[in-house]
Protein backbone atom coordinates (compact mmCIF):
# COMPACT_ATOMS: atom_id res chain seq x y z
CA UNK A 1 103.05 115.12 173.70
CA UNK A 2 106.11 113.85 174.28
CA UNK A 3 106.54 110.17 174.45
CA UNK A 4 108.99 107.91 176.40
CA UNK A 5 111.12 105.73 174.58
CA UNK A 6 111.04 101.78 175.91
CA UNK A 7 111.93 98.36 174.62
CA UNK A 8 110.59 95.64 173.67
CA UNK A 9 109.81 93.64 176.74
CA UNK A 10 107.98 96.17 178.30
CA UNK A 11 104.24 94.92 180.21
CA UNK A 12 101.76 94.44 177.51
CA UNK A 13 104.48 93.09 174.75
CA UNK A 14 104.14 89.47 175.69
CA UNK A 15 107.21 88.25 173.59
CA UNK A 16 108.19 84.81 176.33
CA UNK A 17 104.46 83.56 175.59
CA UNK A 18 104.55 80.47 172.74
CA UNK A 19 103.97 82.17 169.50
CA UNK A 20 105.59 85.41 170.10
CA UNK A 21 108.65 87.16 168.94
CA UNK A 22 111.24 88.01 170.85
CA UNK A 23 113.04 91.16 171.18
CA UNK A 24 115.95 89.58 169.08
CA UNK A 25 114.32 88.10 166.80
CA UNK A 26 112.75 91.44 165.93
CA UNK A 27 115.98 92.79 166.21
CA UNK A 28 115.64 96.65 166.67
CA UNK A 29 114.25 98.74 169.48
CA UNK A 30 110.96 100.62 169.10
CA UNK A 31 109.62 103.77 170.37
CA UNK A 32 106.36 103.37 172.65
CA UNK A 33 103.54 102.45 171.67
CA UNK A 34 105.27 101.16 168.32
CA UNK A 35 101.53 101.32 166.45
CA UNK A 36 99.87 101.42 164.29
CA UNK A 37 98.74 97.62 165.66
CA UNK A 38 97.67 94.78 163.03
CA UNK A 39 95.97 91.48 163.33
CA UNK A 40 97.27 88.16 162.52
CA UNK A 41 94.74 85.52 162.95
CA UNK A 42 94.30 85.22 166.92
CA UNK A 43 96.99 87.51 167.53
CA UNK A 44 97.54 91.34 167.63
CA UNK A 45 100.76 92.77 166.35
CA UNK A 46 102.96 96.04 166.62
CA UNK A 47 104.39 97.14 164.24
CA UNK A 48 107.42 95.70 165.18
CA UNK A 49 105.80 92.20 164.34
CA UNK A 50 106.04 91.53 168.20
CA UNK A 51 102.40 90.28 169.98
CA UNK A 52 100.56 92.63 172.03
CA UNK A 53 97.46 92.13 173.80
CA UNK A 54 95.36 94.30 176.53
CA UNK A 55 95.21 93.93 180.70
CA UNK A 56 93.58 96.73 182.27
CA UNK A 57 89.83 98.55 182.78
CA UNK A 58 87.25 100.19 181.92
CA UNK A 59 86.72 104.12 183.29
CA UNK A 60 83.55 104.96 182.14
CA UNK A 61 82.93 108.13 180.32
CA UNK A 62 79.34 107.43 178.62
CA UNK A 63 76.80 108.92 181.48
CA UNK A 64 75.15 111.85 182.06
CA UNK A 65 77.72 114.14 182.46
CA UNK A 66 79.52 112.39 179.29
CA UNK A 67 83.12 112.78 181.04
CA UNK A 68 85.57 110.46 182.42
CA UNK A 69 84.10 109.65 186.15
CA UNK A 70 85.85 110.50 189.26
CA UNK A 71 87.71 113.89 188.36
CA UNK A 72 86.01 115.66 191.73
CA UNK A 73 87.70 112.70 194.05
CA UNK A 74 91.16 112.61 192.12
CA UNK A 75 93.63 113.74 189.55
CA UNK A 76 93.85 112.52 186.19
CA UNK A 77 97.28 111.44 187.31
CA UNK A 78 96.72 109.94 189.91
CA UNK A 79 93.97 107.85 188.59
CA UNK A 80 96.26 106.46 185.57
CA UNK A 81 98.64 106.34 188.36
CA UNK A 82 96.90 103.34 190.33
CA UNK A 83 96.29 101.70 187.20
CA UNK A 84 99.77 101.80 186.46
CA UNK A 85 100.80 100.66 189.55
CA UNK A 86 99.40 97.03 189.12
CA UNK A 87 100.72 96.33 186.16
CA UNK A 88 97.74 97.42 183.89
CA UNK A 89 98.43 98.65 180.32
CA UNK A 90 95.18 99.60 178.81
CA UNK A 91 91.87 101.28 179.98
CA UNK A 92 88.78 101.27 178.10
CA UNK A 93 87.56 104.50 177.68
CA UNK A 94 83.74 105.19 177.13
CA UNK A 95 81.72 107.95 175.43
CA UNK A 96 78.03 108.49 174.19
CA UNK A 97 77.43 109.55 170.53
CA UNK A 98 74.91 112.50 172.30
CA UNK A 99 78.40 113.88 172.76
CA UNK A 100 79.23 114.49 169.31
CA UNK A 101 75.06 115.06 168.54
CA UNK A 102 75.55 118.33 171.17
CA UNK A 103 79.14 119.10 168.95
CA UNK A 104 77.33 119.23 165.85
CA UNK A 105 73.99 121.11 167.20
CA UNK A 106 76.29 123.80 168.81
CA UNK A 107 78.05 125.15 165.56
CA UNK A 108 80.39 122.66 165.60
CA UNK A 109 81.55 123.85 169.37
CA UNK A 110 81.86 121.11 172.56
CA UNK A 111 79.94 121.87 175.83
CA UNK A 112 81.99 123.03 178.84
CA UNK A 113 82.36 121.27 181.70
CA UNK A 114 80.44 123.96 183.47
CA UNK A 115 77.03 123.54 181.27
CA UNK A 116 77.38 119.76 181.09
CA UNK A 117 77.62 119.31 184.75
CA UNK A 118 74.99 121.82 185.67
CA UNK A 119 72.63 120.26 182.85
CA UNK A 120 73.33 116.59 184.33
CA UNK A 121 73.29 117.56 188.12
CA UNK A 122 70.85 120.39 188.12
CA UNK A 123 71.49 124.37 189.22
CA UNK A 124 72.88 123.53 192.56
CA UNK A 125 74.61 120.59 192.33
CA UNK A 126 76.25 121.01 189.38
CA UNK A 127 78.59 123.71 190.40
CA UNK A 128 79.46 122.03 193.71
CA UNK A 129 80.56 119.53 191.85
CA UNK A 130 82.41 121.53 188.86
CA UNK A 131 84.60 123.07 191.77
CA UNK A 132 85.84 119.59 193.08
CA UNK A 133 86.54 119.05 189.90
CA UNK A 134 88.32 121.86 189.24
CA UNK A 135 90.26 121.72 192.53
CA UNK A 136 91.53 118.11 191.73
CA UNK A 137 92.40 119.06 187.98
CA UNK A 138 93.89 122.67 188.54
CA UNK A 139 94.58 122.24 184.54
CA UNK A 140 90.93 122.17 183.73
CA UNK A 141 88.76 125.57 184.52
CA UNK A 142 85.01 125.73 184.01
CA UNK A 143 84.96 126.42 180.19
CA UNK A 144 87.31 123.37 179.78
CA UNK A 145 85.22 121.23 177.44
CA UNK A 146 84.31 117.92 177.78
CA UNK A 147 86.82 116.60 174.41
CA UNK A 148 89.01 118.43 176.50
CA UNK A 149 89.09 116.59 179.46
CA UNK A 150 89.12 113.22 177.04
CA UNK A 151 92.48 114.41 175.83
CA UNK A 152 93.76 115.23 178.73
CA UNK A 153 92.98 111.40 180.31
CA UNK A 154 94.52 109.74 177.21
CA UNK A 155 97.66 112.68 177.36
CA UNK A 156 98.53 111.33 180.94
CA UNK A 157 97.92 108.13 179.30
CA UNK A 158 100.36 108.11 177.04
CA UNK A 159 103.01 109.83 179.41
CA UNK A 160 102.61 106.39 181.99
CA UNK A 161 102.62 104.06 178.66
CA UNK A 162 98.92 102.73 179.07
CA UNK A 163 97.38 102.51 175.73
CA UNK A 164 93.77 104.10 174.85
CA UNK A 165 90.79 101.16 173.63
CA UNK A 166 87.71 103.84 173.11
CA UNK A 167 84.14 102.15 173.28
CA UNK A 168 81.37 104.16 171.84
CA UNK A 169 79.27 102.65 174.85
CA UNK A 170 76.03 104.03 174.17
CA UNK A 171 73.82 107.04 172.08
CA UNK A 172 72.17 109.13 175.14
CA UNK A 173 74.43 109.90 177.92
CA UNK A 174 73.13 107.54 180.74
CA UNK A 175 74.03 104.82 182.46
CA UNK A 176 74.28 101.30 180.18
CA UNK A 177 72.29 98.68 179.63
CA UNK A 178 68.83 97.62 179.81
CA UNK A 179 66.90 96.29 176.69
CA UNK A 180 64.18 99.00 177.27
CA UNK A 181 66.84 102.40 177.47
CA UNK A 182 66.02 103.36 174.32
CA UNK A 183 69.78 102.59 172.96
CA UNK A 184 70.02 98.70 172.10
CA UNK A 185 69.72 98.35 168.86
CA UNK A 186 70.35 100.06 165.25
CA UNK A 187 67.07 102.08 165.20
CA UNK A 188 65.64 102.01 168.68
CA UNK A 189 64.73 105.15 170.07
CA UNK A 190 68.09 107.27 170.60
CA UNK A 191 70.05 104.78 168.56
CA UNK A 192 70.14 106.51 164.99
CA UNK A 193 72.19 104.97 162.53
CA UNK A 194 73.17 108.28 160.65
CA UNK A 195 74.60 110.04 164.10
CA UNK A 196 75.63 106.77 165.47
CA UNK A 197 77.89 106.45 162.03
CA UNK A 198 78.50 110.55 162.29
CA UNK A 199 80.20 109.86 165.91
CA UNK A 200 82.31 107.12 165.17
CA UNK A 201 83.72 109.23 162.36
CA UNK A 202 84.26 112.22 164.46
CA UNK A 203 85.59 110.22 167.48
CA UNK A 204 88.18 108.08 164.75
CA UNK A 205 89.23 111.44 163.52
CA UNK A 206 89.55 113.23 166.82
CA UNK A 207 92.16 110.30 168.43
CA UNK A 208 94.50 110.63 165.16
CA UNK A 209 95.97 113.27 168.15
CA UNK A 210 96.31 110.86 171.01
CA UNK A 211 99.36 108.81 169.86
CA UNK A 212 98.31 105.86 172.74
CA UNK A 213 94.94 105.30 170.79
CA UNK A 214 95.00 101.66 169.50
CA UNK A 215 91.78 100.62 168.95
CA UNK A 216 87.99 101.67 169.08
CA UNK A 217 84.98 99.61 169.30
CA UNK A 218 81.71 99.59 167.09
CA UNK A 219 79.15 99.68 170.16
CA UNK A 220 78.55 98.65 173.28
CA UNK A 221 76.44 95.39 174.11
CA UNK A 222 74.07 95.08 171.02
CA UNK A 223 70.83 93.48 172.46
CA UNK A 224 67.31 93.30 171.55
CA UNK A 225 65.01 96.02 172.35
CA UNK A 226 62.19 95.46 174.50
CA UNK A 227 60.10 98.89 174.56
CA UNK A 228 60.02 98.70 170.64
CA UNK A 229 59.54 96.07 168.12
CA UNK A 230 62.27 95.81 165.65
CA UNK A 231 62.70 93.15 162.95
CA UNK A 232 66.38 93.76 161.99
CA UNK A 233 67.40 92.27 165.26
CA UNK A 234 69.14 89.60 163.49
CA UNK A 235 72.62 88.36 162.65
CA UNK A 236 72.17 89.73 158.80
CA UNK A 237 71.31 93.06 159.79
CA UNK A 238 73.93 93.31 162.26
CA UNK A 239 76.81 92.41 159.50
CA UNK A 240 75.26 95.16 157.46
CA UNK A 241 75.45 97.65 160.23
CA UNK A 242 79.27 96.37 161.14
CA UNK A 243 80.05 97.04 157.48
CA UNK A 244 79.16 100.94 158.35
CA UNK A 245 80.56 101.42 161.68
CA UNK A 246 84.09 99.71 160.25
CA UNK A 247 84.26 101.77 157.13
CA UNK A 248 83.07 104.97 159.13
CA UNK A 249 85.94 104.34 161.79
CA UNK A 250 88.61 103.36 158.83
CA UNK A 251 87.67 106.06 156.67
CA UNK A 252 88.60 108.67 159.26
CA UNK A 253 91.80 107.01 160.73
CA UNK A 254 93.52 103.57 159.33
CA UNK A 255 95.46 103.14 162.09
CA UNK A 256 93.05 101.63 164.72
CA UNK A 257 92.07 98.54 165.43
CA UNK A 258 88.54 97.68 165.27
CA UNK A 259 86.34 96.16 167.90
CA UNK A 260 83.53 93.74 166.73
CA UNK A 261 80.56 93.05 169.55
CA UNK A 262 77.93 90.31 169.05
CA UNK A 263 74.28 89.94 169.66
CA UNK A 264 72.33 89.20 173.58
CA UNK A 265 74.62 92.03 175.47
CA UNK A 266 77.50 91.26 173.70
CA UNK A 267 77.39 87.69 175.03
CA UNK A 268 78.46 85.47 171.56
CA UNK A 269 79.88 85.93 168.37
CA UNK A 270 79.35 81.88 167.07
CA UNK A 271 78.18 82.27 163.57
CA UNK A 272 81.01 84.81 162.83
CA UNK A 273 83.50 82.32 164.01
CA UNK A 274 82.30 79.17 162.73
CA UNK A 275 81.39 80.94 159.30
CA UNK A 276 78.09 79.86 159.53
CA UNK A 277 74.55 81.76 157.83
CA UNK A 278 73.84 85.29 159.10
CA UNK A 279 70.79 84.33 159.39
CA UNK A 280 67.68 85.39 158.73
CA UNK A 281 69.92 85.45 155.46
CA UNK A 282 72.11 82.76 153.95
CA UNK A 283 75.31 84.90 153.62
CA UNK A 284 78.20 84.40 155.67
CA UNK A 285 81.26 86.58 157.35
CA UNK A 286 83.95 87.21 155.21
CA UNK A 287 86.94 89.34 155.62
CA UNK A 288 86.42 90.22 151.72
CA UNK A 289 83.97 92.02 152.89
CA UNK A 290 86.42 94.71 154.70
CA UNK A 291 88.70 95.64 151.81
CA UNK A 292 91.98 96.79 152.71
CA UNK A 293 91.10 96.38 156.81
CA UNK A 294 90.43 92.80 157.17
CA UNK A 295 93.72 93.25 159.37
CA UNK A 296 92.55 95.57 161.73
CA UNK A 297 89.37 93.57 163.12
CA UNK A 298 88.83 92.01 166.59
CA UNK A 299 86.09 90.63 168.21
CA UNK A 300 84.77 91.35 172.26
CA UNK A 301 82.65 89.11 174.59
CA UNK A 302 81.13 90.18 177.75
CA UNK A 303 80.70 87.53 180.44
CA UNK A 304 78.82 87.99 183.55
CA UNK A 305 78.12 84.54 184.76
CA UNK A 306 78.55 85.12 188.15
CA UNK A 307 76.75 82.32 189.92
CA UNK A 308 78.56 79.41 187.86
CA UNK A 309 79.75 76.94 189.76
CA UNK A 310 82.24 74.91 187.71
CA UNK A 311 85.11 76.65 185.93
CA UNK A 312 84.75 73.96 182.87
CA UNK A 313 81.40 74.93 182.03
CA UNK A 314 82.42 78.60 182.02
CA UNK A 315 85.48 78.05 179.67
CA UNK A 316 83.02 75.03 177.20
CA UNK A 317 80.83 77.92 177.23
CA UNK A 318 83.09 80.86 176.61
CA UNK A 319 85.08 78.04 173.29
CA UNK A 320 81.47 78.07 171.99
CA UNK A 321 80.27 81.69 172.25
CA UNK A 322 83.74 83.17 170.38
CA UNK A 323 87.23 82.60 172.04
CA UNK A 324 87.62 79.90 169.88
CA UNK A 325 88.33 82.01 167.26
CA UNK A 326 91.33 82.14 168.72
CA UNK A 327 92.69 78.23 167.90
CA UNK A 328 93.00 77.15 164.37
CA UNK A 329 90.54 74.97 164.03
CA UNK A 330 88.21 78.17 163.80
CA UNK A 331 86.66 78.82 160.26
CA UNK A 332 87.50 82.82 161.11
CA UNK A 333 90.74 83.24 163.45
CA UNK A 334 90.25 86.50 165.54
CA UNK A 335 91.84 87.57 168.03
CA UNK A 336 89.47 87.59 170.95
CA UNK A 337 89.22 90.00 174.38
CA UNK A 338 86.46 89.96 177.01
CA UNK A 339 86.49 93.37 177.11
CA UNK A 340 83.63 93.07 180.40
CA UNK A 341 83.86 90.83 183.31
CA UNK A 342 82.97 91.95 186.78
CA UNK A 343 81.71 90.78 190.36
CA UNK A 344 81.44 92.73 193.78
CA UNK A 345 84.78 93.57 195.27
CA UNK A 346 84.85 92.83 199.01
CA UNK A 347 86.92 90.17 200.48
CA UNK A 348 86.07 87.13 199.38
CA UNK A 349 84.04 87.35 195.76
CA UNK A 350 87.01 87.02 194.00
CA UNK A 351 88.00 83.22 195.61
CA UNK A 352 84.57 82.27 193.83
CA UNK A 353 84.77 79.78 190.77
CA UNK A 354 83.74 83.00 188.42
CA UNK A 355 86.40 84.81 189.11
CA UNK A 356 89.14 82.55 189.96
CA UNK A 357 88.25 81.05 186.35
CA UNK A 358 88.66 83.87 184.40
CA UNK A 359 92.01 84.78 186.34
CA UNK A 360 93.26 81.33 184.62
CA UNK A 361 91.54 81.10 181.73
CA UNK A 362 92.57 84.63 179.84
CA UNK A 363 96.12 84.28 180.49
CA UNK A 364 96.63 80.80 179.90
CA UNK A 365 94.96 82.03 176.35
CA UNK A 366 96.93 85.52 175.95
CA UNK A 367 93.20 87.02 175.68
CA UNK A 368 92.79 90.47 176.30
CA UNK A 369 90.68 91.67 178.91
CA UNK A 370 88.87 95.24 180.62
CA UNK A 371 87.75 94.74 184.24
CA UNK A 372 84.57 96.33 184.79
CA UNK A 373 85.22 98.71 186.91
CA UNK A 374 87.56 101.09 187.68
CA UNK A 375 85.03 103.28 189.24
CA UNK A 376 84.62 103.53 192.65
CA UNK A 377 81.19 105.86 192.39
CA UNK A 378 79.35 107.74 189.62
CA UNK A 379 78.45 111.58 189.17
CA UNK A 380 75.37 110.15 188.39
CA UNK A 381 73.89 106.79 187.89
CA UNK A 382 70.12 106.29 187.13
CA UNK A 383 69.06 109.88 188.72
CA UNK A 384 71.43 108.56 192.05
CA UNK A 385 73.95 111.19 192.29
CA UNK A 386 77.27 110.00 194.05
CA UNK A 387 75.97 106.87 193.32
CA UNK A 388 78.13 104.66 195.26
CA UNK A 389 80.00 101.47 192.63
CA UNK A 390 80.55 98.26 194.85
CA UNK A 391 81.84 96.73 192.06
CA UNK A 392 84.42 99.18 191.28
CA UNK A 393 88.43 98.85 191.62
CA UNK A 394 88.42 102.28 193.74
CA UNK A 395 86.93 103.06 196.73
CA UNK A 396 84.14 105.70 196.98
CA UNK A 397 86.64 108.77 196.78
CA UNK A 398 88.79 106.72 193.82
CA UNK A 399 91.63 107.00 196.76
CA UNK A 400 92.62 103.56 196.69
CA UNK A 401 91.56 100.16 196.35
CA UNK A 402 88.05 98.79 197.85
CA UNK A 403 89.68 95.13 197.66
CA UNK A 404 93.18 95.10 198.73
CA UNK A 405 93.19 91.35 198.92
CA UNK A 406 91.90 90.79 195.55
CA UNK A 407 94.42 93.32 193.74
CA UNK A 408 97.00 91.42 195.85
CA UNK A 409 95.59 88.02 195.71
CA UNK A 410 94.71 87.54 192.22
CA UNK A 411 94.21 90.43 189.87
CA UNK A 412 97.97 91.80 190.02
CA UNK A 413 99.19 88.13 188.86
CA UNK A 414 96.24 87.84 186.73
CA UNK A 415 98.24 91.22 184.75
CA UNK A 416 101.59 89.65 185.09
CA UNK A 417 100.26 86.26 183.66
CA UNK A 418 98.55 87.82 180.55
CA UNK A 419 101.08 90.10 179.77
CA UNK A 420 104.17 87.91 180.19
């Protein structure tokens, strides 16, 4: 792939913000993306030395179908395209480790697009579907395989400049999360530890080709399992399991960054932060503990407190549950992104104290941050097929945006404000 050169100063180097370099002080010009990226306590680095940080979405890829969504409403380009267009310059891009399980159980060959949509939508369906597909993305054709199509979203990618965060959202392709799915914890029902491991290998190995590939994340929204009893739900099993997924990741590809998610849905990361007992255990997180990659780790929050109804109580609780790790006065300095936030996109949500909150509070901070969602409607959610995404960026048919007046009234400054 061939990638465009561009300085410095381009969106998503934030070199005016306090604490970052500028283009002269760094005194050369780099190629795009300039990786591989590094930490340095709360901030993330190129390899230029100049701070970077995230401002974009997620585009789910983890379902049934276990493909990017969208494809039968509109290009590949033009997806990235409307992303771009805003100011975004990062998506985070989902996948389920059944993915990789169907890899291995298949002689070491993906699934095409034609047996994984027919096998998620049924006979009849499935087809229909495959040919929308098809006609949107004339590059693809029905034995196009699902890695494939991956590729070919972080290719067009890297050609508008957005860089690639992949989440390994989930085990079995569905939609994400409930405690009793079968996927919440280490152990729970689809959630094996040996292909969970296996995947993030694989995955780590298979983005050394996508150039725009920055970071990856360990697993989406950890929580306690309610259709089985587990006993490892705990803070010192968790650091054990962390331990694997980072050195399974590194092992395969050093350049990455590596995304650490906490306990209750991904909701707090305290006792990582303030260096306190894993408990049941009495040991604590060190960056000893990842030799020769304690500069390559970064923690994520999810925050979905919707109905709150004073921005100070939001940001107390937000200090407490991690992004303090991001002032000094934190026993482990991280950089921090809330790498889920979301609310219902019509014309007025977004002038709530939720969101008007976060559209302060992450930039003010130079936190990194995924929307949730760019998806505008599902090829299948929860056995709904075209299930319709009020939440998402896109309208129904991905065509354009469901809020106008919130991309223009907040979350296109809200890009500028973090990136600048």
């Amino acid at each position: 792939m061939k990638l465009l050169s561009s300085l410095l100063a381009l969106a998503g180097l934030a070199a005016a913000a306090p604490g970052f370099q500028t283009k002269e002080k760094i005194g050369k010009v780099a190629a795009w993306p300039d990786g591989p990226f590094v930490t340095d306590k709360r901030w993330i680095r190129n390899a230029s030395g100049a701070n970077v940080t995230y401002a974009g979405a997620n585009w789910p890829g983890a379902a049934d179908v276990m493909i990017p969504e969208g494809l039968q409403y509109q290009s590949i380009e033009y997806i990235v395209s409307k992303m771009k267009s805003v100011g975004m310059n990062a998506i985070r891009l989902t996948y389920a480790i059944q993915m990789i399980d169907e890899i291995y159980g298949n002689g070491g060959k993906d699934i095409t697009l034609q047996k994984a949509f027919t096998q998620a939508l049924g006979a009849t369906n499935g087809p229909k579907v495959l040919a929308q597909v098809l006609a949107k993305n004339p590059c693809f054709t029905a034995s196009t395989t699902r890695l494939e199509v991956f590729d070919a979203v972080a290719a067009e990618c890297a050609k508008q400049q957005i860089y690639v965060h992949l989440d390994n959202h989930i085990s079995k392709g569905m939609w994400c999360c409930s405690t009793d799915d079968g996927n919440s914890w280490w152990g729970d029902t689809y959630f094996s530890i040996g292909n969970w491991t296996r995947g993030l290998t694989y995955m780590a190995n298979h983005g050394k080709a996508w150039p725009n590939l920055m970071s990856m994340a360990l697993r989406n929204e950890p929580r306690e399992p309610s259709n089985i009893k587990l006993s490892t739900y705990n803070w010192q099993s968790w650091y054990g399991y962390i331990k694997q997924g980072t050195a399974a990741i590194n092992g395969a590809n050093k350049d990455v960054l590596i995304f650490l998610s906490g306990l209750s849905f991904d909701t707090y990361l305290t006792p990582v932060v303030d260096g306190t007992a894993l408990t049941p255990g009495t040991g604590k997180f060190s960056f000893a503990d990842f030799p020769g990659y304690a500069n390559k780790l970064v923690l994520e929050i999810h925050n979905y407190q919707n109905s709150v109804s004073n921005c100070s109580t939001l940001t107390s609780t937000l200090n407490t549950d991690g992004f303090n790790a991001m002032t000094t006065s934190a026993v482990n300095q991280f950089p921090v992104m809330m790498t889920e936030f979301g609310f219902q996109m019509d014309a007025t949500t977004w002038k709530g104290t939720y969101s008007t909150c976060l559209a302060s509070y992450l930039p003010q901070r130079k936190a990194g941050w995924f929307i949730w969602v760019l998806a505008g409607s599902y090829y299948i959610r929860s056995g709904t097929q075209d299930y319709e995404e009020t939440w998402g960026l896109l309208k129904h048919d991905w065509s354009d945006w469901r809020s106008p007046t919130y991309v223009n009234g907040q979350l296109i400054k809200m890009i500028k404000d973090t990136l600048s």
